[in-house]
PDB file of N, CA and C in Angstrom:
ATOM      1  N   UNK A   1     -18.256  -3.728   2.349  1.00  0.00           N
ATOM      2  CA  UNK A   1     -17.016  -4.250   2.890  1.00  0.00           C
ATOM      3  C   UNK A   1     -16.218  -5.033   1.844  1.00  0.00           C
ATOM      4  N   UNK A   2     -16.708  -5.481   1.014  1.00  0.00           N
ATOM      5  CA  UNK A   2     -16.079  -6.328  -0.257  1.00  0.00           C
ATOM      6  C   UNK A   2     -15.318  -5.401  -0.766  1.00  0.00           C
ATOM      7  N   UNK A   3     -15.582  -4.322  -0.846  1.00  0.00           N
ATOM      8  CA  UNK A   3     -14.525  -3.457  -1.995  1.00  0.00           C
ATOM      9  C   UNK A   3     -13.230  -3.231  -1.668  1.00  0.00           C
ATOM     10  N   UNK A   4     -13.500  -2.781   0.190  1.00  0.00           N
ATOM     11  CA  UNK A   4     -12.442  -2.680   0.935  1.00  0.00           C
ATOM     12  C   UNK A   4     -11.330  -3.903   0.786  1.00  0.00           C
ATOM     13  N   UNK A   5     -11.715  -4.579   1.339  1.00  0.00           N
ATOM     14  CA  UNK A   5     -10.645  -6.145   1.030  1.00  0.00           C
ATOM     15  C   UNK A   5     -10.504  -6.528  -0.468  1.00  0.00           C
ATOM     16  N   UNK A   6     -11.096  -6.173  -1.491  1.00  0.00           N
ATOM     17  CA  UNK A   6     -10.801  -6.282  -2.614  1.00  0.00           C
ATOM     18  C   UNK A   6      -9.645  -5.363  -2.674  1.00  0.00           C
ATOM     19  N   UNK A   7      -9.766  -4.034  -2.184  1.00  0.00           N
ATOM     20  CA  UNK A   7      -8.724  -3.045  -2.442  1.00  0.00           C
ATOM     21  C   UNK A   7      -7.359  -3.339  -1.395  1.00  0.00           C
ATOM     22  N   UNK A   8      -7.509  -4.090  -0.481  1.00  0.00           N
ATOM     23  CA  UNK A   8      -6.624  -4.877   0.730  1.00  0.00           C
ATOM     24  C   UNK A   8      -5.408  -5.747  -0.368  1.00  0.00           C
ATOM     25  N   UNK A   9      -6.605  -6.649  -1.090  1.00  0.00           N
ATOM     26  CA  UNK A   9      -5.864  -7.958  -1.767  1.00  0.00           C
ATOM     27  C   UNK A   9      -5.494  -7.235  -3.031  1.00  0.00           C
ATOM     28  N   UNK A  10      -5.708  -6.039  -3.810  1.00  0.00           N
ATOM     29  CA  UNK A  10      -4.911  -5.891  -4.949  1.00  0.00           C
ATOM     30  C   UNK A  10      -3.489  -5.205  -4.471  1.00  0.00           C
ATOM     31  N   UNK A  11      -3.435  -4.415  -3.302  1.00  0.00           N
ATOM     32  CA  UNK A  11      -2.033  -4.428  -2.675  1.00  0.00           C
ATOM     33  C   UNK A  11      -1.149  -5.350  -2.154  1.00  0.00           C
ATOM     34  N   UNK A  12      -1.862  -6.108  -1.898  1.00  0.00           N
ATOM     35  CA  UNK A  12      -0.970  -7.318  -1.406  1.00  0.00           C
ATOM     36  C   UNK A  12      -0.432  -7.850  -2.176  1.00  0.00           C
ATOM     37  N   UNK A  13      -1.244  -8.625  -2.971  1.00  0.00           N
ATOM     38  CA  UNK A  13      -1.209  -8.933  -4.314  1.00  0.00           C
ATOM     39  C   UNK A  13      -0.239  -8.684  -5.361  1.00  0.00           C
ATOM     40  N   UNK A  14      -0.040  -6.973  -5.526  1.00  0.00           N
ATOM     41  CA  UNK A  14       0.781  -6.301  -5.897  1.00  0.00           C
ATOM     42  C   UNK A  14       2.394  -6.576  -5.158  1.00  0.00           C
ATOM     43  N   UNK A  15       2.258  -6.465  -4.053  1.00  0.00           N
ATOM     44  CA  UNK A  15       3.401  -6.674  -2.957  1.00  0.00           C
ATOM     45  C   UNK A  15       4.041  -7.718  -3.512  1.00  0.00           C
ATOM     46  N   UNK A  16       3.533  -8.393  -3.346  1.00  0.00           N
ATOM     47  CA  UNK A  16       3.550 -10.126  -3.955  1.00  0.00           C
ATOM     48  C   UNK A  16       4.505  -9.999  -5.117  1.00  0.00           C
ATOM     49  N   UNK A  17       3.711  -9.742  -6.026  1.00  0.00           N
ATOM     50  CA  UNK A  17       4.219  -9.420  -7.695  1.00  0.00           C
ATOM     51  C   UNK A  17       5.735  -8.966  -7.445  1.00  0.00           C
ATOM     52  N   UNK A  18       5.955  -7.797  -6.617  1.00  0.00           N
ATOM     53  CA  UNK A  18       6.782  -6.905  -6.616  1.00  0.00           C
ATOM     54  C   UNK A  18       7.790  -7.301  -6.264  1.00  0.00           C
ATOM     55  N   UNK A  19       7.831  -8.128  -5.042  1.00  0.00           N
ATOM     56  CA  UNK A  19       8.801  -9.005  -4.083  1.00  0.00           C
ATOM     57  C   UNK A  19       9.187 -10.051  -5.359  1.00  0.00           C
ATOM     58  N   UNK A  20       8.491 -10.986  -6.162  1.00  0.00           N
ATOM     59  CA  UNK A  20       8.504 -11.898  -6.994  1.00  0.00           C
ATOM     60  C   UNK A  20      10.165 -11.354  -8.051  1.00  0.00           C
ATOM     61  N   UNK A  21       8.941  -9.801  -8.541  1.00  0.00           N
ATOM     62  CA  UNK A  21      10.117  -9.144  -9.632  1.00  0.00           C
ATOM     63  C   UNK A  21      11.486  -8.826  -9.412  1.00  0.00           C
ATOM     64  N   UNK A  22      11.575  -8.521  -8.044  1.00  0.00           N
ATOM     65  CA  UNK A  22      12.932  -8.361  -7.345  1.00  0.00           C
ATOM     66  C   UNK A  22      13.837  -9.236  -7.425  1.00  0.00           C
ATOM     67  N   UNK A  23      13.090 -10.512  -6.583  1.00  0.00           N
ATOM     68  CA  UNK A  23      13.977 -11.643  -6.609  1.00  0.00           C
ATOM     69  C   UNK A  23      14.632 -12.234  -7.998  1.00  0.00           C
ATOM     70  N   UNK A  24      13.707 -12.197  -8.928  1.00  0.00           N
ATOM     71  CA  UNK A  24      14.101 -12.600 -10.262  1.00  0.00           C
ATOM     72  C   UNK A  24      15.303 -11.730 -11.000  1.00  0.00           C
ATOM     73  N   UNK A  25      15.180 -10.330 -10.786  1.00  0.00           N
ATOM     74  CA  UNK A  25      15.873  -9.525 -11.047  1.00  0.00           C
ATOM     75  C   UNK A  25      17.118  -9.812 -10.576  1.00  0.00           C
ATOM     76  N   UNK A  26      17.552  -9.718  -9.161  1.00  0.00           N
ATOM     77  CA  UNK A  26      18.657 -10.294  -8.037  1.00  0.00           C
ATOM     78  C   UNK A  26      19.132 -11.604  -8.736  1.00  0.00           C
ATOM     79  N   UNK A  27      18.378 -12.535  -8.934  1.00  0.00           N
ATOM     80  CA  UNK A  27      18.998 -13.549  -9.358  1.00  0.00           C
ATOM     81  C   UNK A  27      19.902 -13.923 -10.437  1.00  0.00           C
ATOM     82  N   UNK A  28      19.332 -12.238 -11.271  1.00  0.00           N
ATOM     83  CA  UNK A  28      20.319 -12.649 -12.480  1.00  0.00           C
ATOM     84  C   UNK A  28      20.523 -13.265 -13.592  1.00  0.00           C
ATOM     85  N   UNK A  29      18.732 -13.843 -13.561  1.00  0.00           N
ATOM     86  CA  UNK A  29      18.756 -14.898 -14.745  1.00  0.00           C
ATOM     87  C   UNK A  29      17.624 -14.940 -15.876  1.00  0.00           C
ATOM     88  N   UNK A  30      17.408 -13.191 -15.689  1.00  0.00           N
ATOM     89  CA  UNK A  30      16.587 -12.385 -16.951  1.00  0.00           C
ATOM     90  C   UNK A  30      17.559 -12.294 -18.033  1.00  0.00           C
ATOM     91  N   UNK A  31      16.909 -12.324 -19.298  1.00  0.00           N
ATOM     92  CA  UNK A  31      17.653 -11.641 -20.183  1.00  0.00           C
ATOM     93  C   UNK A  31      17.617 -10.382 -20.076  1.00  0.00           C
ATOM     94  N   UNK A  32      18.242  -9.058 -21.194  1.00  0.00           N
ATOM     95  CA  UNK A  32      17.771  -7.933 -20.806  1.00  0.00           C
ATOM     96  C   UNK A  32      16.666  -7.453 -21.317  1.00  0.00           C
ATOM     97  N   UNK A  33      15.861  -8.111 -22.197  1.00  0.00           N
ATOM     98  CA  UNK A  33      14.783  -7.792 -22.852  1.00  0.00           C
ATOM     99  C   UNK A  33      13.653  -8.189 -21.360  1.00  0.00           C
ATOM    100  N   UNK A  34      14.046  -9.317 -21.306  1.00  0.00           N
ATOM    101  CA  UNK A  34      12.760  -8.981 -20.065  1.00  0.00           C
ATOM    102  C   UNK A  34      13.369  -8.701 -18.731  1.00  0.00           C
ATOM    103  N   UNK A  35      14.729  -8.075 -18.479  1.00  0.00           N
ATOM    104  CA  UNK A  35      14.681  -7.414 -17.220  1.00  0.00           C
ATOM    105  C   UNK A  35      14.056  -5.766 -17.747  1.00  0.00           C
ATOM    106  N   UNK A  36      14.021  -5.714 -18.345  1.00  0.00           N
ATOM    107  CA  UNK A  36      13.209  -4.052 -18.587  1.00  0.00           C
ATOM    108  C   UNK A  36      12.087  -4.072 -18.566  1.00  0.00           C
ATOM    109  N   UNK A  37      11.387  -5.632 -18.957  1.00  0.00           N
ATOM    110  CA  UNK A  37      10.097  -5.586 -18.852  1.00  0.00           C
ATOM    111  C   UNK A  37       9.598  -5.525 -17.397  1.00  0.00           C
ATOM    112  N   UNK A  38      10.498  -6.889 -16.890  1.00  0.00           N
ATOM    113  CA  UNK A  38      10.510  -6.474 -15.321  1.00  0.00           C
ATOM    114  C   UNK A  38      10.400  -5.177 -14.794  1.00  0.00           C
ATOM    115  N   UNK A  39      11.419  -4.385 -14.894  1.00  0.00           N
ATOM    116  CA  UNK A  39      11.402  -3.342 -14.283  1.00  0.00           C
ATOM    117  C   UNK A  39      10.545  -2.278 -14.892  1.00  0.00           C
ATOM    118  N   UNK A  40      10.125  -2.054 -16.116  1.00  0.00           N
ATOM    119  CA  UNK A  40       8.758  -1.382 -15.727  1.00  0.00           C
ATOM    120  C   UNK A  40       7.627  -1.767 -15.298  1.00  0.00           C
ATOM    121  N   UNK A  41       7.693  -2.985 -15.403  1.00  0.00           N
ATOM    122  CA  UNK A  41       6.148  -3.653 -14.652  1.00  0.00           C
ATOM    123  C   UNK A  41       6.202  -3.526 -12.493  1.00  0.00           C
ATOM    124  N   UNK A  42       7.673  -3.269 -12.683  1.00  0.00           N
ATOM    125  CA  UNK A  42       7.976  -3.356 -11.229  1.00  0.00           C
ATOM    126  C   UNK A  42       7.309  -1.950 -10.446  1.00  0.00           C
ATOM    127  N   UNK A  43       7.994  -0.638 -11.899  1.00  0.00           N
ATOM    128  CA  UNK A  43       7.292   0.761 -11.873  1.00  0.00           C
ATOM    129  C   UNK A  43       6.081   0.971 -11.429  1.00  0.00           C
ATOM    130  N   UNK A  44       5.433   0.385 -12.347  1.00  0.00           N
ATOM    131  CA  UNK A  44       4.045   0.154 -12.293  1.00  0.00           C
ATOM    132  C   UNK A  44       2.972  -0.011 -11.166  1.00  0.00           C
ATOM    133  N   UNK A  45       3.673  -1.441 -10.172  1.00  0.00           N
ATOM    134  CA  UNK A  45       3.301  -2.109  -9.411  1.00  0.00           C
ATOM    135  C   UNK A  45       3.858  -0.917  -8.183  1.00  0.00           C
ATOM    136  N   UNK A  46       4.581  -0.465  -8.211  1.00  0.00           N
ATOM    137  CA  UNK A  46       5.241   0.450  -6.768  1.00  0.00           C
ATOM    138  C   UNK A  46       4.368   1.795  -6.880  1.00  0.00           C
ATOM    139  N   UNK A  47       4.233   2.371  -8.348  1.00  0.00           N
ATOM    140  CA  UNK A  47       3.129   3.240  -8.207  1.00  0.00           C
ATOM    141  C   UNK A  47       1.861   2.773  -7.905  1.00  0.00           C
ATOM    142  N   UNK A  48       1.242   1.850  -8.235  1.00  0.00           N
ATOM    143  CA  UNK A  48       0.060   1.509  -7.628  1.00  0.00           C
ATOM    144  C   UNK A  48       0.295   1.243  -6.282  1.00  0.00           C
ATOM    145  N   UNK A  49       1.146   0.663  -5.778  1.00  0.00           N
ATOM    146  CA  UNK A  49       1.106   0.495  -4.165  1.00  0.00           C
ATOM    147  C   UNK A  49       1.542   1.605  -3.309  1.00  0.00           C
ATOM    148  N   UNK A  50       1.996   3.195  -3.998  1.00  0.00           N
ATOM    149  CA  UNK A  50       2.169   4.381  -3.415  1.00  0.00           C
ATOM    150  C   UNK A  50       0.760   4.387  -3.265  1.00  0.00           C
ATOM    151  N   UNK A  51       0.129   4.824  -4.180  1.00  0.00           N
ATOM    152  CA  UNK A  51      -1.217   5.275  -4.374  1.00  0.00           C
ATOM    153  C   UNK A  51      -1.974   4.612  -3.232  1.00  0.00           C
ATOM    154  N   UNK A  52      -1.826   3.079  -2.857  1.00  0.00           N
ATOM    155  CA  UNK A  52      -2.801   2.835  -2.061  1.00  0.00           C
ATOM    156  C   UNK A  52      -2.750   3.386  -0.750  1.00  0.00           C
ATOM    157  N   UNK A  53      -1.332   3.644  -0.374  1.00  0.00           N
ATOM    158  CA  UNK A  53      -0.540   3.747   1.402  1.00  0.00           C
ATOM    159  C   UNK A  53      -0.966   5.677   1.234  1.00  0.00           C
ATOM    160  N   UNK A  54      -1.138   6.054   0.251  1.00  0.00           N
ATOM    161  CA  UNK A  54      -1.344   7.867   0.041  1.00  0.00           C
ATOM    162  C   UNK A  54      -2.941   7.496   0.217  1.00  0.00           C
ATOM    163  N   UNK A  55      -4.083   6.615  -0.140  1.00  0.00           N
ATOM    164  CA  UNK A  55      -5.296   6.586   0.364  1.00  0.00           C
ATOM    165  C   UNK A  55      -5.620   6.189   1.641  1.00  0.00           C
ATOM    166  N   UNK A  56      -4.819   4.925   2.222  1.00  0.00           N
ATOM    167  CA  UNK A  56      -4.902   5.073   3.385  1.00  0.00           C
ATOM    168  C   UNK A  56      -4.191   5.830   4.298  1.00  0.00           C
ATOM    169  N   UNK A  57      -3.209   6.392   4.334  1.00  0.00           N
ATOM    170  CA  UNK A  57      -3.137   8.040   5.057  1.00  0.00           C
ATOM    171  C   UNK A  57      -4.175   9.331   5.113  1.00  0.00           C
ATOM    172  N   UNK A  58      -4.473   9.190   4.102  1.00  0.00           N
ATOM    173  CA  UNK A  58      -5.914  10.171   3.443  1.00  0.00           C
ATOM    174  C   UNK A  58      -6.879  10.093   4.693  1.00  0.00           C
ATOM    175  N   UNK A  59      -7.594   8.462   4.614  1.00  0.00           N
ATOM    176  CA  UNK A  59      -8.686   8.134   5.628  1.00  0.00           C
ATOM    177  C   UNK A  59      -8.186   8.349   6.930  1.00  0.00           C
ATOM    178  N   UNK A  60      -7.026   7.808   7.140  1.00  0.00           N
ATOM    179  CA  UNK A  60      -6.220   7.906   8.522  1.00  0.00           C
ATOM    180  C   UNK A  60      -6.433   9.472   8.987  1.00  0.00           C
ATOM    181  N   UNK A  61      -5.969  10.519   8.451  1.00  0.00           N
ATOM    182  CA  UNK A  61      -5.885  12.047   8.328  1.00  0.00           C
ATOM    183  C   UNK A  61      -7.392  12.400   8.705  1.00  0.00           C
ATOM    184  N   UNK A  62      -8.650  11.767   8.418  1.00  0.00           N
ATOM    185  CA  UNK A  62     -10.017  12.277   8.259  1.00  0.00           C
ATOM    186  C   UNK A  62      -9.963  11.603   9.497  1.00  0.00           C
ATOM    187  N   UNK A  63     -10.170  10.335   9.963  1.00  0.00           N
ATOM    188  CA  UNK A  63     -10.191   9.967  11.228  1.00  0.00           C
ATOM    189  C   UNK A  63      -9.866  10.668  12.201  1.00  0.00           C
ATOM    190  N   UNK A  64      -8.291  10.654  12.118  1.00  0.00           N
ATOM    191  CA  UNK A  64      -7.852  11.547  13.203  1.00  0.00           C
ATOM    192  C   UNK A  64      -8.385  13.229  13.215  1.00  0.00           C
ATOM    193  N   UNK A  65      -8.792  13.891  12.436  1.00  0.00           N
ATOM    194  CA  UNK A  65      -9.433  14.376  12.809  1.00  0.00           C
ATOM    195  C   UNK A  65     -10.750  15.101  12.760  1.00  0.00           C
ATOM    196  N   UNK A  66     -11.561  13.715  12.977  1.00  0.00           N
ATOM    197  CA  UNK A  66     -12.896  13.512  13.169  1.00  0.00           C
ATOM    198  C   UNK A  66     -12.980  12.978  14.616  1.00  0.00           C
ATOM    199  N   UNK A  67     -13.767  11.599  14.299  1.00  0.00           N
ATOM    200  CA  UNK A  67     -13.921  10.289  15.088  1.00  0.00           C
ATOM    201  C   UNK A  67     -13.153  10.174  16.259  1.00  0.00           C
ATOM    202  N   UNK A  68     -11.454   9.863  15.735  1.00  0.00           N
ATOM    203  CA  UNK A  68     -10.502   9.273  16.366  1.00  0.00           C
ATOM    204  C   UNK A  68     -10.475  10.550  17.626  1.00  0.00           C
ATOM    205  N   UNK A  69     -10.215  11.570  17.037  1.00  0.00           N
ATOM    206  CA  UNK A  69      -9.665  13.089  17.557  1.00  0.00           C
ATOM    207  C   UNK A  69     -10.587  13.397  18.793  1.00  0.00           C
ATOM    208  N   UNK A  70     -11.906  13.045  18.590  1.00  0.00           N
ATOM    209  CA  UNK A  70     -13.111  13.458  19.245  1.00  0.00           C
ATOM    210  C   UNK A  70     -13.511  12.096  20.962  1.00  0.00           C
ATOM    211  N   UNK A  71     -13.182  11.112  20.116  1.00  0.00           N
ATOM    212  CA  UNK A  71     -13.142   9.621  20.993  1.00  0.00           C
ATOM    213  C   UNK A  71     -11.692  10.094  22.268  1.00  0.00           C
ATOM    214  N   UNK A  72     -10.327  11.028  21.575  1.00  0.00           N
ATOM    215  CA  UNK A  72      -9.450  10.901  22.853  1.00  0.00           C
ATOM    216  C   UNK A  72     -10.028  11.952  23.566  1.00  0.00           C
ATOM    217  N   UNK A  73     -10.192  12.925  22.972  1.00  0.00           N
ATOM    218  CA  UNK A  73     -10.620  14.288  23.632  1.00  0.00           C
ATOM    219  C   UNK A  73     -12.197  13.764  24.993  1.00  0.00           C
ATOM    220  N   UNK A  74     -12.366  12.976  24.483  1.00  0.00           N
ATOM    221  CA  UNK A  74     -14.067  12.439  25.524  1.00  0.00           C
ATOM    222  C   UNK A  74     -13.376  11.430  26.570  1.00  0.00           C
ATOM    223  N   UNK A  75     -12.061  10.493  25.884  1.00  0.00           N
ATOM    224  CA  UNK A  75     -11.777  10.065  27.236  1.00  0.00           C
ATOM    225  C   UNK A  75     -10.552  10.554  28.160  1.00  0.00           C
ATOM    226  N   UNK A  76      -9.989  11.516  27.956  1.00  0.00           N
ATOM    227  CA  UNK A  76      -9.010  12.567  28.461  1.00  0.00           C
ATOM    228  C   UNK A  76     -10.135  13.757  29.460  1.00  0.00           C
ATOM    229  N   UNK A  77     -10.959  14.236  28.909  1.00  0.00           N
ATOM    230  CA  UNK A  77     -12.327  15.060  29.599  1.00  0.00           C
ATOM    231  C   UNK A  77     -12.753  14.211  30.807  1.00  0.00           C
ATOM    232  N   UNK A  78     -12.626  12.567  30.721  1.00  0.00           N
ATOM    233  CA  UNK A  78     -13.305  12.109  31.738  1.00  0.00           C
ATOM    234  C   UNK A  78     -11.747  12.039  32.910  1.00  0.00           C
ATOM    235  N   UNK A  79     -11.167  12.190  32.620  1.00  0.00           N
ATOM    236  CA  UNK A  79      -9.585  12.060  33.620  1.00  0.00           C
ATOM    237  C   UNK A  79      -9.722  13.047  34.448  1.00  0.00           C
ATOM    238  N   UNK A  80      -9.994  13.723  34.176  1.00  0.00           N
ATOM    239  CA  UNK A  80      -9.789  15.115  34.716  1.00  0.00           C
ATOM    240  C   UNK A  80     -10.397  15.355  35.613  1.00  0.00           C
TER     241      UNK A  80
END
């Protein structure tokens, strides 16, 4: 379970960062040497946080149809 919430808090985390880089950006009070740095570090941070929301869809996708798929189908069977 540690890895999981480890992998929870480096998105967040990331989120964090990302929201941070924005605001700084918006504000206007980068030079342009480090608004580029900004903004590829911003790159960076949005590809890693695709990647995580494309793994949890992944598991979501196996759930539903496994587990999840099998759990409605057993309590829909009992309706009937």
């Amino acid at each position: 379970m540690a890895g999981k919430s480890q992998k929870s808090a480096g998105y967040e985390s990331a989120m964090a960062e990302l929201e941070q880089i924005v605001a700084d950006m918006e504000a206007g009070k980068l030079s342009l040497e480090d608004t580029l740095a900004a903004y590829k570090r911003g790159a960076e941070l949005l590809s890693f946080c695709r990647g995580k929301l494309e793994d949890a869809q992944q598991q979501v996708r196996v759930l539903e149809d496994g587990v999840l798929k099998d759990f409605s189908a057993g309590g829909e069977a009992g309706t009937n």
